[in-house]
N, C-alpha and C. Protein backbone atom coordinates (compact mmCIF):
# COMPACT_ATOMS: atom_id res chain seq x y z
N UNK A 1 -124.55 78.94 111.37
CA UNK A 1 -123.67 78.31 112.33
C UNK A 1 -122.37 77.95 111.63
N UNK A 2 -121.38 78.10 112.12
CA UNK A 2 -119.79 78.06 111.95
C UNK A 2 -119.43 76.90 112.55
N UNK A 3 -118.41 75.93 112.17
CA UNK A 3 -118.38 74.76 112.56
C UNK A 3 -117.16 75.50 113.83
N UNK A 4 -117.19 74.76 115.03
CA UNK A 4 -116.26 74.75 115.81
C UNK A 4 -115.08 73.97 115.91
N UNK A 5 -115.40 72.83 115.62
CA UNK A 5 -114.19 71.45 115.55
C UNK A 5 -114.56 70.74 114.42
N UNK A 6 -112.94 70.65 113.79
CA UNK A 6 -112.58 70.03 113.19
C UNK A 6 -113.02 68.76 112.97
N UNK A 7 -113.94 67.69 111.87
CA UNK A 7 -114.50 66.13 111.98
C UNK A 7 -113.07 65.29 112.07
N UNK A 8 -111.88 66.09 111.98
CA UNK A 8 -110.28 65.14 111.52
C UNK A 8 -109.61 65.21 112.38
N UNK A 9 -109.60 65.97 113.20
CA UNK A 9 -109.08 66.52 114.43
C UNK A 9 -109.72 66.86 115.61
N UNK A 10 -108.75 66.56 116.67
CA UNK A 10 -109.50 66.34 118.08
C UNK A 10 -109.26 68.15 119.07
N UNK A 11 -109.50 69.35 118.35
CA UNK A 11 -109.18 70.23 118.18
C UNK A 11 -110.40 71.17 119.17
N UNK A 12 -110.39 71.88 119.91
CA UNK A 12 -111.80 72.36 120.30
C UNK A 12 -111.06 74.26 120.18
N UNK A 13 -112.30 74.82 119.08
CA UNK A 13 -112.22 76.08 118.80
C UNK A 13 -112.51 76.88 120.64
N UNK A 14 -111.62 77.44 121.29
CA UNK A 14 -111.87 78.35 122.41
C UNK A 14 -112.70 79.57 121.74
N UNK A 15 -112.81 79.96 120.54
CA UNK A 15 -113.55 81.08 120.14
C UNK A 15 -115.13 81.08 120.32
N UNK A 16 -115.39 80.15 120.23
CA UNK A 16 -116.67 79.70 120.81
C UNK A 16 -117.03 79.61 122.32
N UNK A 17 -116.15 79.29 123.19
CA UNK A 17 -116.30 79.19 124.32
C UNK A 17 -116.57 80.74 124.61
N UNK A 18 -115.14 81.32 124.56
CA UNK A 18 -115.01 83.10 124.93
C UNK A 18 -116.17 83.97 124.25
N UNK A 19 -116.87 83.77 122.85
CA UNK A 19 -117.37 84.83 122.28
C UNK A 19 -118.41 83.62 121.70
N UNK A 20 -119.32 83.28 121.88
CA UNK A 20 -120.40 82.08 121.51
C UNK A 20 -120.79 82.93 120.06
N UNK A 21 -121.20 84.29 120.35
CA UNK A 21 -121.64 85.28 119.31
C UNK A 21 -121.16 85.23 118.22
N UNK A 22 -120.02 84.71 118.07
CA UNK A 22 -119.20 84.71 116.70
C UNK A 22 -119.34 83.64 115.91
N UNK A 23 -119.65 82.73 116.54
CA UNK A 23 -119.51 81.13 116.07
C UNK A 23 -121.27 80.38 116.09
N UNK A 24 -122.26 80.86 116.75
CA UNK A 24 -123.58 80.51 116.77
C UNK A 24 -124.30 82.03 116.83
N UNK A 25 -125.59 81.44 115.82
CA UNK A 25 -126.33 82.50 116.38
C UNK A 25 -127.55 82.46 116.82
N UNK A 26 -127.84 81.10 117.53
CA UNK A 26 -128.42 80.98 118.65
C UNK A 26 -128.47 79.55 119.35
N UNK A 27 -128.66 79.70 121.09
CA UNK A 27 -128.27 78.52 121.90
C UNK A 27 -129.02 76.80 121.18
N UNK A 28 -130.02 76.76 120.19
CA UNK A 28 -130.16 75.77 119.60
C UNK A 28 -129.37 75.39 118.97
N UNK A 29 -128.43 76.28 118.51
CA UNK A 29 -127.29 75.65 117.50
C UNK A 29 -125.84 74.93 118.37
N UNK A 30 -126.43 75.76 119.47
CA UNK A 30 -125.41 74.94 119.78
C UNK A 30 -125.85 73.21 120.29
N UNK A 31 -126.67 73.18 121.04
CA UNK A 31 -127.46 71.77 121.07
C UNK A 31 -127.48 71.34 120.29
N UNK A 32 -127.98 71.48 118.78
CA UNK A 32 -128.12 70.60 118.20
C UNK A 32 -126.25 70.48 117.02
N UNK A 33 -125.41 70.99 117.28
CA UNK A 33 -124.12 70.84 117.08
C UNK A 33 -123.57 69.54 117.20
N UNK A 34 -123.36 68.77 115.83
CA UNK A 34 -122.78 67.43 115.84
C UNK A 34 -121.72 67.13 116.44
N UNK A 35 -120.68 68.07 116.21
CA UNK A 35 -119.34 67.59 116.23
C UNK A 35 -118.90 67.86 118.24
N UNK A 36 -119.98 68.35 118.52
CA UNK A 36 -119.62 68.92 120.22
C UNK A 36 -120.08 67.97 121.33
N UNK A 37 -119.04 67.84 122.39
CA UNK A 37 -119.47 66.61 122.99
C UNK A 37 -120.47 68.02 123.98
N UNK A 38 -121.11 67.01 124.79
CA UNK A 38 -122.33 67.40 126.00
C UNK A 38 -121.26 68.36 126.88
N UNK A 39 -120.29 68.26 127.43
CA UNK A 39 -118.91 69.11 128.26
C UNK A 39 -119.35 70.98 127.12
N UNK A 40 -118.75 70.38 126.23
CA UNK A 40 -118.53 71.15 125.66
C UNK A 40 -119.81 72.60 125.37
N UNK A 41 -120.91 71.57 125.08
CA UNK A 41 -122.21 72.05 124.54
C UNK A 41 -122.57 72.98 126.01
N UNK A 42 -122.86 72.27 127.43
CA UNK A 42 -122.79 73.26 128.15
C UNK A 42 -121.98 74.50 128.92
N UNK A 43 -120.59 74.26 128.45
CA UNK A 43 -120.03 75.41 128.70
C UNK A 43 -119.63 76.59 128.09
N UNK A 44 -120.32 76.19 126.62
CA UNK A 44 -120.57 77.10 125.72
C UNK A 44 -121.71 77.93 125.77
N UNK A 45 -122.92 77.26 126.36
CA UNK A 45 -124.15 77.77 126.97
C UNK A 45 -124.22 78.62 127.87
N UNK A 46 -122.67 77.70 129.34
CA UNK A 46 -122.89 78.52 130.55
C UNK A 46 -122.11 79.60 130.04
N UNK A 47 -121.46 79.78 129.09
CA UNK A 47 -120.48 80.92 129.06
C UNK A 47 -121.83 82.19 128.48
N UNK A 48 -122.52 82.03 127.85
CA UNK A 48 -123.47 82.44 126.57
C UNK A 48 -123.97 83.39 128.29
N UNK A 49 -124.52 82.77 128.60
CA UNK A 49 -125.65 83.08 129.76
C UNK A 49 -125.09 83.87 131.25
N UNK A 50 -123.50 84.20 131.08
CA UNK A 50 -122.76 84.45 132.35
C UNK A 50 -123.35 86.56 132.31
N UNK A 51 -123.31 86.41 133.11
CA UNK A 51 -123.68 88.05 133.57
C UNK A 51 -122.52 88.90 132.62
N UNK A 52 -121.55 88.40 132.11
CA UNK A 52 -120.52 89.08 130.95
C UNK A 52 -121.03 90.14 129.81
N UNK A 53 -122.05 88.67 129.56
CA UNK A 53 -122.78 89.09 128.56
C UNK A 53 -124.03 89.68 128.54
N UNK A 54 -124.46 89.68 129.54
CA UNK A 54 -126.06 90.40 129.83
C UNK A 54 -125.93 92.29 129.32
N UNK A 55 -126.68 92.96 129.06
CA UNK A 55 -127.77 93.90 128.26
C UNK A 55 -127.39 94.80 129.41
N UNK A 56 -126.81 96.13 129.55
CA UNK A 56 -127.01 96.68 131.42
C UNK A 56 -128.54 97.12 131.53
N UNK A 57 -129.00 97.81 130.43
CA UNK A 57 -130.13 98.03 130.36
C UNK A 57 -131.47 97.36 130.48
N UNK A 58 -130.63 95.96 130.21
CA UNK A 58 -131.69 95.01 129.81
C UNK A 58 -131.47 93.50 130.13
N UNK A 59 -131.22 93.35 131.27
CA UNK A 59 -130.25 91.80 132.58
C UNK A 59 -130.84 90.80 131.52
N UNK A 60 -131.96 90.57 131.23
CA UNK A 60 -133.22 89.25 130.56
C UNK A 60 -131.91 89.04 129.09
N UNK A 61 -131.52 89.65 128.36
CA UNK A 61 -131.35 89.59 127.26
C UNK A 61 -129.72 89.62 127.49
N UNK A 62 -128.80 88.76 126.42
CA UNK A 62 -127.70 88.75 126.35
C UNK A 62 -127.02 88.66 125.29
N UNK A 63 -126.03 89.56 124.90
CA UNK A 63 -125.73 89.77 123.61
C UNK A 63 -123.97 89.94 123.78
N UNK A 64 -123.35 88.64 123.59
CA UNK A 64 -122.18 88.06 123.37
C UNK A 64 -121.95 88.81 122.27
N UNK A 65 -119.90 89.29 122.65
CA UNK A 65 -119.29 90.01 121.07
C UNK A 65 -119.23 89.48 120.00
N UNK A 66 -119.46 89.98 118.86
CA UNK A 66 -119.98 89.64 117.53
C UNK A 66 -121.46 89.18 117.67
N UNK A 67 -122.23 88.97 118.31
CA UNK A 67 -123.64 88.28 118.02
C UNK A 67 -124.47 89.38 117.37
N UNK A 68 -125.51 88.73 116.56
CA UNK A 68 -126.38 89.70 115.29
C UNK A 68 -127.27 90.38 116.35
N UNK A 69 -127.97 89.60 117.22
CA UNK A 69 -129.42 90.56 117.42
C UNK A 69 -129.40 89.13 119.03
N UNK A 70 -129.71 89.96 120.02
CA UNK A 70 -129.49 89.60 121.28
C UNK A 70 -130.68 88.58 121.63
N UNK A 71 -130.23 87.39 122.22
CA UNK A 71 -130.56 86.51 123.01
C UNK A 71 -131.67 86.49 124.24
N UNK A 72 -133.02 85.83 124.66
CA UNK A 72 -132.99 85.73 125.80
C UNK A 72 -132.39 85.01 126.73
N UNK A 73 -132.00 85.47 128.18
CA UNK A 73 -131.91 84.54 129.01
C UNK A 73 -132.77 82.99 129.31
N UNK A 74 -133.92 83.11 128.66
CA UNK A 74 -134.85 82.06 128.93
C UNK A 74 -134.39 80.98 127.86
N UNK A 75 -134.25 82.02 126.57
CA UNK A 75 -133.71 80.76 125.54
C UNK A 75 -132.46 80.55 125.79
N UNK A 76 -131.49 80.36 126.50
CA UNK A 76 -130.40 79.42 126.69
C UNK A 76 -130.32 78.88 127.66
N UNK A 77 -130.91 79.22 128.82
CA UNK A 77 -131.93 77.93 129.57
C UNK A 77 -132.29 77.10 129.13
N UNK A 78 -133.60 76.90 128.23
CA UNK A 78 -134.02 76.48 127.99
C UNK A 78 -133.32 74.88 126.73
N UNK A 79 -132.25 75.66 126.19
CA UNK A 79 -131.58 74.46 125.47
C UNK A 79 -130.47 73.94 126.95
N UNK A 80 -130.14 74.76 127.52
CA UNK A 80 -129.32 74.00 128.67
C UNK A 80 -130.53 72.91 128.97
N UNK A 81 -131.47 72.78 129.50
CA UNK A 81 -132.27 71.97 129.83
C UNK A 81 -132.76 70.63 128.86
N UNK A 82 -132.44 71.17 127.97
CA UNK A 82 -133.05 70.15 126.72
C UNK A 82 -131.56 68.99 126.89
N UNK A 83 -130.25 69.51 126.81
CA UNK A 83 -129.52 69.20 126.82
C UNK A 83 -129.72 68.16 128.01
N UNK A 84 -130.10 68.59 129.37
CA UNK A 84 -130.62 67.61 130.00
C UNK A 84 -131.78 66.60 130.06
N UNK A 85 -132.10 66.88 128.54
CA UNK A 85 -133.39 66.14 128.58
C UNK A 85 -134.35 65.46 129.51
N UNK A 86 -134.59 66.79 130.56
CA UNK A 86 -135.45 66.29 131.55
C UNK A 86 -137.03 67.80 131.41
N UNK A 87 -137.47 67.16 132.50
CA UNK A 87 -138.43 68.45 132.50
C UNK A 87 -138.04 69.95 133.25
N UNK A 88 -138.64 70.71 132.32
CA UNK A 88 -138.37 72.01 133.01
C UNK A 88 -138.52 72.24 134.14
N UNK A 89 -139.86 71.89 134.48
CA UNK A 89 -140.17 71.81 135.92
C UNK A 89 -140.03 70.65 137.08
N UNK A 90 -138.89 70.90 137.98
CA UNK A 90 -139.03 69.31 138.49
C UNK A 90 -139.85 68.87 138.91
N UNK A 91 -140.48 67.32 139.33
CA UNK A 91 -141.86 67.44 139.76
C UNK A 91 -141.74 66.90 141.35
N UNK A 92 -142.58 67.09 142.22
CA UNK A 92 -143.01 67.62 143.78
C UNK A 92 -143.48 68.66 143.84
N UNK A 93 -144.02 70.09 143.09
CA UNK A 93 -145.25 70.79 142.70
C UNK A 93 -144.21 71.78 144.15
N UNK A 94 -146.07 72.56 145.05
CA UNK A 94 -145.19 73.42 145.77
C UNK A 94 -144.89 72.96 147.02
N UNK A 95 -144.01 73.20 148.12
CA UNK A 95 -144.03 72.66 149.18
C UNK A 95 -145.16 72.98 150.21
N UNK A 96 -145.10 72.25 150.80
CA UNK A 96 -146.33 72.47 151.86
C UNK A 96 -145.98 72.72 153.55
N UNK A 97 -146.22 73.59 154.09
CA UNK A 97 -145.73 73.74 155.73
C UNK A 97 -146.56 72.75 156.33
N UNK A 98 -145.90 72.10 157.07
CA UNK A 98 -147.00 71.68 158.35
C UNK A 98 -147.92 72.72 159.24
N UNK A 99 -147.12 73.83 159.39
CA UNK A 99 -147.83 74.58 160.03
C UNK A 99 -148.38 75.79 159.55
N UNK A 100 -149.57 76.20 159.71
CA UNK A 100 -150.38 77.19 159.61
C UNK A 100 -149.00 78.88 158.99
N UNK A 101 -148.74 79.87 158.64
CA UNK A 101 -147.97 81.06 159.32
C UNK A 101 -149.01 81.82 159.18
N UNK A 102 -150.53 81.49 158.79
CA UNK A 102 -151.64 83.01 158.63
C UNK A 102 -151.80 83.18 159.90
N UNK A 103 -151.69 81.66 161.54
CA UNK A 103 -151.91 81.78 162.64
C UNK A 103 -151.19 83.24 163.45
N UNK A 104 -151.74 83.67 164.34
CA UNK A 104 -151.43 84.20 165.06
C UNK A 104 -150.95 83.71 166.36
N UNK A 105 -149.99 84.14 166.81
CA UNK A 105 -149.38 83.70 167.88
C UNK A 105 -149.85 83.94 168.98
N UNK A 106 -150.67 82.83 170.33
CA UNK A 106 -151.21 83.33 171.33
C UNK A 106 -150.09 84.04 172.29
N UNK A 107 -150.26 84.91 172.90
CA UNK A 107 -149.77 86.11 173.76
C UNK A 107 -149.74 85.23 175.39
């Protein structure tokens, strides 16, 4: 990991934003990145994860210019989420119909 900002200066590297690949080499680094406020940390993520960068061959996987060896989509989710330090799954489970749809409709 490549530092993005300056500890002396109130400076934010755009090279990171545009090309995450160059500056991390993977979405944990960027989470766990001292010097980056929460703004920052996820739009470096959402940029990481934008269809820009997706695989044509391969949508799941994303491989930002300069990056070593390609990304899943799940793992930068997955630190986006951490970042929210909540649960992956929200909880209320699955919804439930009031009504039947296996019924058949009387005629």
């Amino acid at each position: 990991m490549r530092p993005t900002t300056a500890t002396h200066d109130n400076v934010f590297d755009f090279q990171a934003l545009l090309h995450p690949g160059t500056v991390f080499e993977h979405p944990k680094d960027v989470v766990s990145h001292p010097d980056l406020t929460l703004a920052e940390k996820r739009a470096i993520l959402a940029s990481w994860a934008s269809d820009a960068s997706a695989i044509a061959s391969c949508p799941a996987l994303r491989a930002p210019e300069g990056l070593k060896a390609p990304v899943s989509i799940d793992a930068i989710l997955e630190a986006l989420c951490e970042l929210d330090g909540g649960p992956r799954n929200p909880p209320g489970g699955t919804p439930k119909r009031r009504f039947s749809t296996a019924r058949a409709l009387a005629a």
